[in-house]
C-alpha atoms as a PDB file:
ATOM      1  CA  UNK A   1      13.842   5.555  28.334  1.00  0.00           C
ATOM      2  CA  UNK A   2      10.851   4.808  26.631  1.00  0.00           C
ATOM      3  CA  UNK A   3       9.768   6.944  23.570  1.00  0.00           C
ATOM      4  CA  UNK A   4       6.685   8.791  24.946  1.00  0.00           C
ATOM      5  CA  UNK A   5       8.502   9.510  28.185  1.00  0.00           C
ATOM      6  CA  UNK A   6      11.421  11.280  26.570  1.00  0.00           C
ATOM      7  CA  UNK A   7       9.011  13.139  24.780  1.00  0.00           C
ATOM      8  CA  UNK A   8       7.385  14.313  27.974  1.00  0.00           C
ATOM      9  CA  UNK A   9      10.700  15.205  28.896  1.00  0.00           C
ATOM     10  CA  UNK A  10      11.614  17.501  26.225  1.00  0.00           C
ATOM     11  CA  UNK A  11       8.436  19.155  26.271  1.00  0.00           C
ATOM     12  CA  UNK A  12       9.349  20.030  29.683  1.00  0.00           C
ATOM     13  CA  UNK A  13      12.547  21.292  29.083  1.00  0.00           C
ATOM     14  CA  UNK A  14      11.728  23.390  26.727  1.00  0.00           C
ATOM     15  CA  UNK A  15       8.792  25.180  28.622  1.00  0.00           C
ATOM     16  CA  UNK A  16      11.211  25.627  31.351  1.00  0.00           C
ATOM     17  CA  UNK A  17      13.911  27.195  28.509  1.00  0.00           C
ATOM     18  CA  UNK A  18      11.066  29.297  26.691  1.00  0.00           C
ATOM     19  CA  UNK A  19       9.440  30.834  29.740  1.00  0.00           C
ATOM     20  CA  UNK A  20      13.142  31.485  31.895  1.00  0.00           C
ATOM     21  CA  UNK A  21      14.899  35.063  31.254  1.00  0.00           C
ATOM     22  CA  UNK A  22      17.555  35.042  28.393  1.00  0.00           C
ATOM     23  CA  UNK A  23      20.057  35.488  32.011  1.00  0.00           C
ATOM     24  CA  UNK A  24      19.039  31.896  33.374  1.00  0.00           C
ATOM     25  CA  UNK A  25      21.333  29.235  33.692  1.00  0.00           C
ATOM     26  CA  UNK A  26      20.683  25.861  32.977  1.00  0.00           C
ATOM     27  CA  UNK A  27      20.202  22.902  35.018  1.00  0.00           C
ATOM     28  CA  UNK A  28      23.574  21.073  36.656  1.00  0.00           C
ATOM     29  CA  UNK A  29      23.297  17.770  38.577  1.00  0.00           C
ATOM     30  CA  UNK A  30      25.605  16.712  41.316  1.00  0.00           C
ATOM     31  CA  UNK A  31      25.324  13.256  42.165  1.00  0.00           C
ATOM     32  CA  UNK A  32      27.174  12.153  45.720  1.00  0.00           C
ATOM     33  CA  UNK A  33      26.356  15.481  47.215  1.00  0.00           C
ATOM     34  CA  UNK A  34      25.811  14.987  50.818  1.00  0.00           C
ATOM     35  CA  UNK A  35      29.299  16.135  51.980  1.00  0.00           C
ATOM     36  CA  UNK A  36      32.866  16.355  50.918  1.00  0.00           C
ATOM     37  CA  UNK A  37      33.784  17.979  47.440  1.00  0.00           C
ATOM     38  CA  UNK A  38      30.149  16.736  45.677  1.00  0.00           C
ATOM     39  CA  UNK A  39      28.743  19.283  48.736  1.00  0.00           C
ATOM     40  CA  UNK A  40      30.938  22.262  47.728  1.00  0.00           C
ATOM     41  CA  UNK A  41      30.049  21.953  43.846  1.00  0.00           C
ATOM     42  CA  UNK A  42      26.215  22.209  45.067  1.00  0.00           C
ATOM     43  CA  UNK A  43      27.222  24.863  47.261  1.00  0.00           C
ATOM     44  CA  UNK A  44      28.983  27.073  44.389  1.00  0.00           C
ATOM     45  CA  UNK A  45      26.899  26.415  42.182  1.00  0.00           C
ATOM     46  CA  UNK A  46      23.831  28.071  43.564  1.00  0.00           C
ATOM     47  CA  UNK A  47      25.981  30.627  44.542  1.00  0.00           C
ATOM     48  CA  UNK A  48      26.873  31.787  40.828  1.00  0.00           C
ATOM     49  CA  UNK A  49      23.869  32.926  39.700  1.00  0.00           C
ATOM     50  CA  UNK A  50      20.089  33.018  40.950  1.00  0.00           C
ATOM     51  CA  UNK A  51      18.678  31.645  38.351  1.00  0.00           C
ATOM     52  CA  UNK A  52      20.292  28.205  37.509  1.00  0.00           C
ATOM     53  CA  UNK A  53      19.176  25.426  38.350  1.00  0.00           C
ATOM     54  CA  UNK A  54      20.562  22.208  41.299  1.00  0.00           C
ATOM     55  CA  UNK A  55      19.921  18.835  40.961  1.00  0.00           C
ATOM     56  CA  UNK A  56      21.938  16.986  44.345  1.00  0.00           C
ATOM     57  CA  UNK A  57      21.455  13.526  44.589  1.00  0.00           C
ATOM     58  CA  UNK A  58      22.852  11.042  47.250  1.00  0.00           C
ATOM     59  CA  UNK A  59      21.891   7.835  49.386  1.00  0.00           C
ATOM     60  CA  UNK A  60      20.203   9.157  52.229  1.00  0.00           C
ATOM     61  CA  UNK A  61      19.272  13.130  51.865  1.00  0.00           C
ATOM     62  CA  UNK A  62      16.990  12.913  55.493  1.00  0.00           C
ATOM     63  CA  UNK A  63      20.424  12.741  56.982  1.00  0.00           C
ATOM     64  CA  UNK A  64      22.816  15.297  55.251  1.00  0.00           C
ATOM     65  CA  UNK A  65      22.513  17.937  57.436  1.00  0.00           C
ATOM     66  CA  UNK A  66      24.218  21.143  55.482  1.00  0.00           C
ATOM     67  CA  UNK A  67      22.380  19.996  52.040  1.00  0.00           C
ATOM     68  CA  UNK A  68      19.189  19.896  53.092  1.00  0.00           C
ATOM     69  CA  UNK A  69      19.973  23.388  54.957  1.00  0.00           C
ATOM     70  CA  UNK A  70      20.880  24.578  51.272  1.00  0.00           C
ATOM     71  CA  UNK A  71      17.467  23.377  50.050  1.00  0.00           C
ATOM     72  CA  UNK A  72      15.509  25.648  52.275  1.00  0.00           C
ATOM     73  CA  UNK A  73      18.041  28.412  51.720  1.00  0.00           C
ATOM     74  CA  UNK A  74      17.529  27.538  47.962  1.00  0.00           C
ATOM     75  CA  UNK A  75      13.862  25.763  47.544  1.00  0.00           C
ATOM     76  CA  UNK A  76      13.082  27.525  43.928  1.00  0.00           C
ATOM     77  CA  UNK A  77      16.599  26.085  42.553  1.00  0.00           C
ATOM     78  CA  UNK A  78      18.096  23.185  44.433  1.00  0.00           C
ATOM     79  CA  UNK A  79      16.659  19.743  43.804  1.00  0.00           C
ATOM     80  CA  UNK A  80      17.275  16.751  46.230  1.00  0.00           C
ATOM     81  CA  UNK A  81      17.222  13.528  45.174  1.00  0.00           C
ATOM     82  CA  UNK A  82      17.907   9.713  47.016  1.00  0.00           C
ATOM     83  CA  UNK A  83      20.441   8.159  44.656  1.00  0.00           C
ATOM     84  CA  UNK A  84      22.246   4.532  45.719  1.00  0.00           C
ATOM     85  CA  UNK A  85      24.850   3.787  42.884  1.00  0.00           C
ATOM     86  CA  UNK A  86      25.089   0.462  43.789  1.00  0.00           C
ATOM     87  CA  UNK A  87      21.170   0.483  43.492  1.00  0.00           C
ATOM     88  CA  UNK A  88      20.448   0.806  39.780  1.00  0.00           C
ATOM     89  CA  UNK A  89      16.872   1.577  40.651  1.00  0.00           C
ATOM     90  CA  UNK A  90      17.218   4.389  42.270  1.00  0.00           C
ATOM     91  CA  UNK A  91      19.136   5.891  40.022  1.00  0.00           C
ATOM     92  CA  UNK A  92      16.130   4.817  37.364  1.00  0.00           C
ATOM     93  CA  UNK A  93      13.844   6.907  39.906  1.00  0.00           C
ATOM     94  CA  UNK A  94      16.011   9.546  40.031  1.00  0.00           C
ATOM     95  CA  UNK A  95      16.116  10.189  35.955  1.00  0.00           C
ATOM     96  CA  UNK A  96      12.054   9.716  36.249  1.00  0.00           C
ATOM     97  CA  UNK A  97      11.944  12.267  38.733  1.00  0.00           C
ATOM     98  CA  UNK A  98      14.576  14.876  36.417  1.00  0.00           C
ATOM     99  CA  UNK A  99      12.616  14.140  33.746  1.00  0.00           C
ATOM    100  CA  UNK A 100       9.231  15.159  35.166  1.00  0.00           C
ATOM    101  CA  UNK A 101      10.621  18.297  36.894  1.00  0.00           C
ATOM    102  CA  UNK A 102      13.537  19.945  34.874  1.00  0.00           C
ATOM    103  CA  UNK A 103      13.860  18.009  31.712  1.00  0.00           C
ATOM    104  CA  UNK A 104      16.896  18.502  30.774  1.00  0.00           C
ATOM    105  CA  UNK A 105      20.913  18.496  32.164  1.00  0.00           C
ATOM    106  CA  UNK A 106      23.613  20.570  30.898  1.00  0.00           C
ATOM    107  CA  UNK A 107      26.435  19.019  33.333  1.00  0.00           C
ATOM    108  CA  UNK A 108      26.476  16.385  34.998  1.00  0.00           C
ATOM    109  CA  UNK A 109      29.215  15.870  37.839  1.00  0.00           C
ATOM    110  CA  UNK A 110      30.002  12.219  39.828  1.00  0.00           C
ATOM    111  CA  UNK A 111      31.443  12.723  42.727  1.00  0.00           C
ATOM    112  CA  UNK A 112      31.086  10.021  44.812  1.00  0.00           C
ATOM    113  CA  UNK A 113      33.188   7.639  45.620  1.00  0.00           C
ATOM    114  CA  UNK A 114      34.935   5.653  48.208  1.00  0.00           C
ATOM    115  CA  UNK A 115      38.523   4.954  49.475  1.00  0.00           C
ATOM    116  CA  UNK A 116      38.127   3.371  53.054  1.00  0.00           C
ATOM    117  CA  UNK A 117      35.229   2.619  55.395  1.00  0.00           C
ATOM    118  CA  UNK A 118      36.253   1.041  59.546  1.00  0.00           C
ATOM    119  CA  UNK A 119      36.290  -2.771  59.036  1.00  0.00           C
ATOM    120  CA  UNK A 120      35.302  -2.886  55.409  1.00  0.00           C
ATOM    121  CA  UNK A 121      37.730  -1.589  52.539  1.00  0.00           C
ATOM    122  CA  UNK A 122      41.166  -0.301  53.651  1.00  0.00           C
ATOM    123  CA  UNK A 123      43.935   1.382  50.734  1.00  0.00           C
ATOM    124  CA  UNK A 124      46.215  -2.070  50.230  1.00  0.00           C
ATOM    125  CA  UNK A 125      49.877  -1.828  51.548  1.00  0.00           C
ATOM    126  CA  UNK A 126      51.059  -4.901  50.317  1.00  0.00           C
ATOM    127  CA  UNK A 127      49.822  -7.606  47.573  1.00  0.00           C
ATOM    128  CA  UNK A 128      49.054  -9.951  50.477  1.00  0.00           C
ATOM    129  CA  UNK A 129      46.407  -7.116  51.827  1.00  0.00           C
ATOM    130  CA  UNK A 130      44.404  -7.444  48.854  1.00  0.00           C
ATOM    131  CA  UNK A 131      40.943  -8.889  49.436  1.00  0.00           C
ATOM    132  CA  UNK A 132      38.286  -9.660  46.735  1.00  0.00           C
ATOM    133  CA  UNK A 133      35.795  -8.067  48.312  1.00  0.00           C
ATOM    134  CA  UNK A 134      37.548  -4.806  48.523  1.00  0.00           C
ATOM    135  CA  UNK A 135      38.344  -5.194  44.831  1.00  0.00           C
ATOM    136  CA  UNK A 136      35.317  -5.647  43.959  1.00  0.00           C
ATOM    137  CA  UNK A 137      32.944  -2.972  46.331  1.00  0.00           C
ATOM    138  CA  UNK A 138      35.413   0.070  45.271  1.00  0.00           C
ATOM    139  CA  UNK A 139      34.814  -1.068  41.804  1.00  0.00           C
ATOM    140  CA  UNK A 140      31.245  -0.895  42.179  1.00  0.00           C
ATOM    141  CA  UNK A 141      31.111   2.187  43.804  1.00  0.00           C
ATOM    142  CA  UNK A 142      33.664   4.568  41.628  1.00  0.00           C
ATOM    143  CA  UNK A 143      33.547   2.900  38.322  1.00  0.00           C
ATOM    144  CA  UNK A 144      29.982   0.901  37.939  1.00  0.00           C
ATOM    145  CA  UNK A 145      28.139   3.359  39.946  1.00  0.00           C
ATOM    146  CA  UNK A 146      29.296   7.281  37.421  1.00  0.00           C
ATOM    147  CA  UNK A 147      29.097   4.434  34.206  1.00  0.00           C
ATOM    148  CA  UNK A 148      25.407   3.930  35.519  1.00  0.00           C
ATOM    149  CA  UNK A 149      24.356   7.249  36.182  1.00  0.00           C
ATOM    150  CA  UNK A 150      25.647   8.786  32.619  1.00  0.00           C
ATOM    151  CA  UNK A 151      23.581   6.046  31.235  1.00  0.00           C
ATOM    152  CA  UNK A 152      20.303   6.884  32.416  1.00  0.00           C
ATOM    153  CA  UNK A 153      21.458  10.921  31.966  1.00  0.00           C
ATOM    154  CA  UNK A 154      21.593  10.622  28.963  1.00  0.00           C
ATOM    155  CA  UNK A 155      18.984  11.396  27.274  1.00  0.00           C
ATOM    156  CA  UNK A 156      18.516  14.750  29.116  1.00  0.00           C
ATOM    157  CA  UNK A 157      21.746  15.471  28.771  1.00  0.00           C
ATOM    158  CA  UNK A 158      21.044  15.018  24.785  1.00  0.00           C
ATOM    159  CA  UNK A 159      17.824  17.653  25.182  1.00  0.00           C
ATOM    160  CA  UNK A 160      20.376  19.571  27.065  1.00  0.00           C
ATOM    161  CA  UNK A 161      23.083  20.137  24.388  1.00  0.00           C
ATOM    162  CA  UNK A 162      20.209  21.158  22.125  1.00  0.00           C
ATOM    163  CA  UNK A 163      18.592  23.540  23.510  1.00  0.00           C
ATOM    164  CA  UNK A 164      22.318  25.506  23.687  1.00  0.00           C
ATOM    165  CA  UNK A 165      21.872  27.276  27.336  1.00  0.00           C
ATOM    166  CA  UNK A 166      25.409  27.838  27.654  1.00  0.00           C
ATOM    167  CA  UNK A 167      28.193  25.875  25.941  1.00  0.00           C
ATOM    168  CA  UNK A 168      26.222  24.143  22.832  1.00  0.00           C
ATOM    169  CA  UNK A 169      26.838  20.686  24.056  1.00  0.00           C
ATOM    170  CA  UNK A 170      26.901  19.312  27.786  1.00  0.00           C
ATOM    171  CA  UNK A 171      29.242  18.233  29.949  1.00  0.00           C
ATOM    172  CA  UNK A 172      29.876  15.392  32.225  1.00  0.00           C
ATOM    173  CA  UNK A 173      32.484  15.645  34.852  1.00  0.00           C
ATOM    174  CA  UNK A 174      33.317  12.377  36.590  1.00  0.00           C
ATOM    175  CA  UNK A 175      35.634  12.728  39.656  1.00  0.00           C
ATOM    176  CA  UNK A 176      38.703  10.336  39.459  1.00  0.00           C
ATOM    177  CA  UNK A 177      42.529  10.797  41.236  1.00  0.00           C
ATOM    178  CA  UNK A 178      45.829  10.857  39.741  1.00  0.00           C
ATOM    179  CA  UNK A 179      46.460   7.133  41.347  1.00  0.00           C
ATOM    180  CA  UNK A 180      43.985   6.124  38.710  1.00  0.00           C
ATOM    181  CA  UNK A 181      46.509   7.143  35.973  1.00  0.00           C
ATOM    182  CA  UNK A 182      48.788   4.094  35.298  1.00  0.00           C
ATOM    183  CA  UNK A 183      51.812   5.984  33.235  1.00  0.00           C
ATOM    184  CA  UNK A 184      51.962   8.008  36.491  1.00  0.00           C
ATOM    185  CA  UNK A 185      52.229   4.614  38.927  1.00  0.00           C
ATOM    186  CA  UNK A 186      55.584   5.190  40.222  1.00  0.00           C
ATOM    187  CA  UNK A 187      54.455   4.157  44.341  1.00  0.00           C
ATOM    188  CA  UNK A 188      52.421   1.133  44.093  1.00  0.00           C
ATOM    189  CA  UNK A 189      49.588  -0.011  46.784  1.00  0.00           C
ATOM    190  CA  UNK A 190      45.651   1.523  47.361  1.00  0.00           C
ATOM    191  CA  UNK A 191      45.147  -2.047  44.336  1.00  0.00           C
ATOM    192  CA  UNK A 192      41.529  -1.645  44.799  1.00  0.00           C
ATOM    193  CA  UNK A 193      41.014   2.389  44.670  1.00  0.00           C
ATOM    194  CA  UNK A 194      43.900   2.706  42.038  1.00  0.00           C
ATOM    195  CA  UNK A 195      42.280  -0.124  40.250  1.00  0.00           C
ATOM    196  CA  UNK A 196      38.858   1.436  40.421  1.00  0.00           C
ATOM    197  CA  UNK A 197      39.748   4.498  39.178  1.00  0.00           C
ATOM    198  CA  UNK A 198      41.789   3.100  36.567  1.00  0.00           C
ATOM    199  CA  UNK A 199      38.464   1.423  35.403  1.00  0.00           C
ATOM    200  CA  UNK A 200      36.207   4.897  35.818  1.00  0.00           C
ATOM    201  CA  UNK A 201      39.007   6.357  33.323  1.00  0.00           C
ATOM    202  CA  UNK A 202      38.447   3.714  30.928  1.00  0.00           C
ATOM    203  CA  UNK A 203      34.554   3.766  30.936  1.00  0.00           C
ATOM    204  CA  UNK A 204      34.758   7.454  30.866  1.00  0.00           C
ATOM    205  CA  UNK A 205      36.852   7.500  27.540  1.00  0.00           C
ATOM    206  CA  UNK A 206      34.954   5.064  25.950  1.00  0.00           C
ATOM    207  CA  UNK A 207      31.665   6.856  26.499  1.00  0.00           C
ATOM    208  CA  UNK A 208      32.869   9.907  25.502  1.00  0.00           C
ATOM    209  CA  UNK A 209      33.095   8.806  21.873  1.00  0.00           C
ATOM    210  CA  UNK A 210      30.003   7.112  21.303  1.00  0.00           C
ATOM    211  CA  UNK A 211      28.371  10.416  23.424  1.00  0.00           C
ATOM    212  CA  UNK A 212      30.295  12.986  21.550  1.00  0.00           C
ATOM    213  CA  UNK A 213      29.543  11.418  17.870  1.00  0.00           C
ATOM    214  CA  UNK A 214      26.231  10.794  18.531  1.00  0.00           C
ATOM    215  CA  UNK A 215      24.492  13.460  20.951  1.00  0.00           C
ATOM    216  CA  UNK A 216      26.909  16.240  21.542  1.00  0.00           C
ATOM    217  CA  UNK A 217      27.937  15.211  25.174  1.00  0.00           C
ATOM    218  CA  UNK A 218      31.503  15.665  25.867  1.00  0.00           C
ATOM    219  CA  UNK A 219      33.078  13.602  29.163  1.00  0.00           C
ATOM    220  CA  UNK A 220      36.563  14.948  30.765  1.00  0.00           C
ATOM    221  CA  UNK A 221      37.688  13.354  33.933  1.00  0.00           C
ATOM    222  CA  UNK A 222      39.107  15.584  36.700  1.00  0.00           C
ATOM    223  CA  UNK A 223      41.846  15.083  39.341  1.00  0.00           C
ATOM    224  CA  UNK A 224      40.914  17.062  42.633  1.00  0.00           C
ATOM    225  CA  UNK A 225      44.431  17.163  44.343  1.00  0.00           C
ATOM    226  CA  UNK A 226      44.154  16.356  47.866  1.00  0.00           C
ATOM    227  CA  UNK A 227      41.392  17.772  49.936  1.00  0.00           C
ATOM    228  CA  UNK A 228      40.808  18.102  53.169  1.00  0.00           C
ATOM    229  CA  UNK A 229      37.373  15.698  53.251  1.00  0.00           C
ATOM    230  CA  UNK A 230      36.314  12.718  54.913  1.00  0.00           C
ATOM    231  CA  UNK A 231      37.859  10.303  52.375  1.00  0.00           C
ATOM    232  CA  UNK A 232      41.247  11.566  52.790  1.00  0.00           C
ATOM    233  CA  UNK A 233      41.313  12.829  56.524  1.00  0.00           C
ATOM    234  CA  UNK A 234      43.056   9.151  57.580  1.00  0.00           C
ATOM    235  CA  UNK A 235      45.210   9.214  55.087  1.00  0.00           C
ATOM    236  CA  UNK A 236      47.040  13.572  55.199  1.00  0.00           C
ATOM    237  CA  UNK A 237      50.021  12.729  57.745  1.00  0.00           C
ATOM    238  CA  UNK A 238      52.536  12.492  55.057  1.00  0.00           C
ATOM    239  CA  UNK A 239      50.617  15.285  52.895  1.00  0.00           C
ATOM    240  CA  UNK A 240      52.901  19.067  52.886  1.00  0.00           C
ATOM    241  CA  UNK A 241      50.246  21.560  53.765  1.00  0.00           C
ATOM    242  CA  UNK A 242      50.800  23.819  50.295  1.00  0.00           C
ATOM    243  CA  UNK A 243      49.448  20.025  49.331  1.00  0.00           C
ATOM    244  CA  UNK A 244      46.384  19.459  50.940  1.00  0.00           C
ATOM    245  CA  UNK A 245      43.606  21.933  49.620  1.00  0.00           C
ATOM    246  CA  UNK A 246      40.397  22.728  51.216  1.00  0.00           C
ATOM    247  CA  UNK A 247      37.093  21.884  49.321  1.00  0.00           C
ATOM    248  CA  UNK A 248      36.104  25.365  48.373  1.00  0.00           C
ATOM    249  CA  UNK A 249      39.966  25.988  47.011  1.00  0.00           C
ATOM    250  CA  UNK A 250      39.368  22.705  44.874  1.00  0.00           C
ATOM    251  CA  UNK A 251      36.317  23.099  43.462  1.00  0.00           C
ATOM    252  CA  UNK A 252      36.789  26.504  42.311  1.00  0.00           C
ATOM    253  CA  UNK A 253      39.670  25.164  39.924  1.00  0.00           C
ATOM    254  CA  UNK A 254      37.562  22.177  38.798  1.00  0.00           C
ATOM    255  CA  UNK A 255      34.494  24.563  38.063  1.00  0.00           C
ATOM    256  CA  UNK A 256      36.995  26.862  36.449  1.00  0.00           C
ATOM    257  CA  UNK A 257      38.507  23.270  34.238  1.00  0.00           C
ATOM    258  CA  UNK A 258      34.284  23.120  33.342  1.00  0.00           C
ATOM    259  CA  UNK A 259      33.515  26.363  32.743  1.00  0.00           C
ATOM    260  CA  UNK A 260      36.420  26.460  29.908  1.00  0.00           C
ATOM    261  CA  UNK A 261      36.026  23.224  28.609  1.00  0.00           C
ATOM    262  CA  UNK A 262      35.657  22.579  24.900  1.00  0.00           C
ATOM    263  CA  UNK A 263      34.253  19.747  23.094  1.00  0.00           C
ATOM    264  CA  UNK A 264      37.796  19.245  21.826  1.00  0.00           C
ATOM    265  CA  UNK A 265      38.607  18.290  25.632  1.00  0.00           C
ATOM    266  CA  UNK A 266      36.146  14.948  25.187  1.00  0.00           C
ATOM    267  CA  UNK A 267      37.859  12.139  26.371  1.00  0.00           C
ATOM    268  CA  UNK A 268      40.903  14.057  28.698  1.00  0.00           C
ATOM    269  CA  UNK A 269      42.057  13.625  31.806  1.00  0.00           C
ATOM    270  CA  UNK A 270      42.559  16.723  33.959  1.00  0.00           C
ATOM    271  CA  UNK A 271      44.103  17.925  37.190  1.00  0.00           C
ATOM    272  CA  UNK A 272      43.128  20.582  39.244  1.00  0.00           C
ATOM    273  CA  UNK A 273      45.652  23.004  38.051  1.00  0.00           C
ATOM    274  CA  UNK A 274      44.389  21.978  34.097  1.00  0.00           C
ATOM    275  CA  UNK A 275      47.053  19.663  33.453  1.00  0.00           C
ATOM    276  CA  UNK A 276      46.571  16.842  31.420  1.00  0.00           C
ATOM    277  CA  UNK A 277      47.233  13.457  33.221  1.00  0.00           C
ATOM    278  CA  UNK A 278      48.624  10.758  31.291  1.00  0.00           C
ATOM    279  CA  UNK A 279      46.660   7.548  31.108  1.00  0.00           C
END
């Protein structure tokens, strides 16, 4: 981000901080919120307050139905952005756009992500199922993609952390999965999405240190359980129903895992219950 544009942005930021009620939240951005769990956080979040702010980003908002229903319900708070993060442009647009309007983040959450599409990426059975291009798009899409978007977050997510609207430094929550966790590997198969996530870990931890020395960001990663969305549906046969958790059940734990985090948890791996998760 260029110098004068940052600038721009923190005057903005803090005009929005000086002139809100000492009550207001601050400004949370959910990026892969057209449906599934990244829905539910947008949905909770307006719901806790009415003063904080919604940023909800994903690839095509003309066609998700229940967020832009949200955005009338919530047109003075909720913000809806396009956002492709295998398109590193519009996630450059996107960051213009926060800049100009809110200028600032607190937490970010990335909670897209991608485990099978019809005739395109299917969880691996066997070694002889693996195909490059799987390999390869699920890496894109849960590990390149969050990696990206933290990048060009950054620096409102810096203006953020100090202007101290809640914790005194902000927060990014990336969505991974327990299969990401390699000391906890004990079934084998899903190579690409374990594989993925495995990666999203690693690029999470390692941008937690140079985000935490340098511009009081801390970065957890968080372990949903198994919820009753779209990405699992094909896959909840062999799931025991005290298991498989609906989307409001799971995002109230991972807001809860948020709302108490410290900047001593920079760098961990959580589970919905607030377990840590070996690597």
């Amino acid at each position: 981000m260029r110098g004068n544009t940052l600038r721009v942005a923190m005057a903005t930021a803090v005009r929005a901080f000086s002139s809100a009620p000492a009550t207001a939240g601050g400004v949370s951005m959910v990026q892969g919120a057209s449906r599934g769990i990244g829905l539910e956080f947008v949905r909770q979040l307006l719901r806790r307050s009415d003063q904080g702010r919604v940023v909800a980003t994903c690839r095509a908002p003309d066609s998700a139905a229940e967020l832009q229903e949200l955005r009338r319900e919530h047109a003075r708070r909720l913000t809806v952005l396009p956002l492709d993060v295998t398109d590193e442009t519009t996630i450059e647009a996107a960051a213009a756009a926060i800049g100009e309007t809110h200028g600032s983040l607190d937490l970010l959450i990335n909670a897209a992500g991608i485990l099978s599409i019809p005739n395109v990426i299917q969880p691996e059975t066997s070694l002889s199922k693996v195909q490059k291009s799987s390999l390869l798009l699920a890496y894109e899409v849960n590990a390149v993609g969050p990696i990206l978007v933290i990048k060009h977050m950054r620096p409102f997510l810096k203006i953020g952390a100090s202007l101290e609207t809640g914790k005194g430094f902000s927060l990014v929550a990336n969505m991974s999965a327990r299969v990401g966790s390699i000391g906890d590997n004990g079934l084998g198969g899903w190579h690409s999405y374990r594989a993925s996530k495995t990666a999203l870990n690693q690029l999470t931890k390692t941008a937690s240190v140079e985000l935490g020395k340098k511009d009081n960001i801390a970065c957890i990663l968080l372990h949903p359980g198994t919820v009753d969305t779209d990405l699992s549906r094909p896959f909840q046969k062999n799931v025991a129903k005290d298991k498989l958790f609906t989307r409001e059940f799971s995002v109230q734990k991972l807001l809860s895992i948020i709302d108490n985090a410290k900047k001593s948890d920079n760098g961990k791996f959580f589970a919905w219950d607030g377990q840590e998760i070996p690597w």
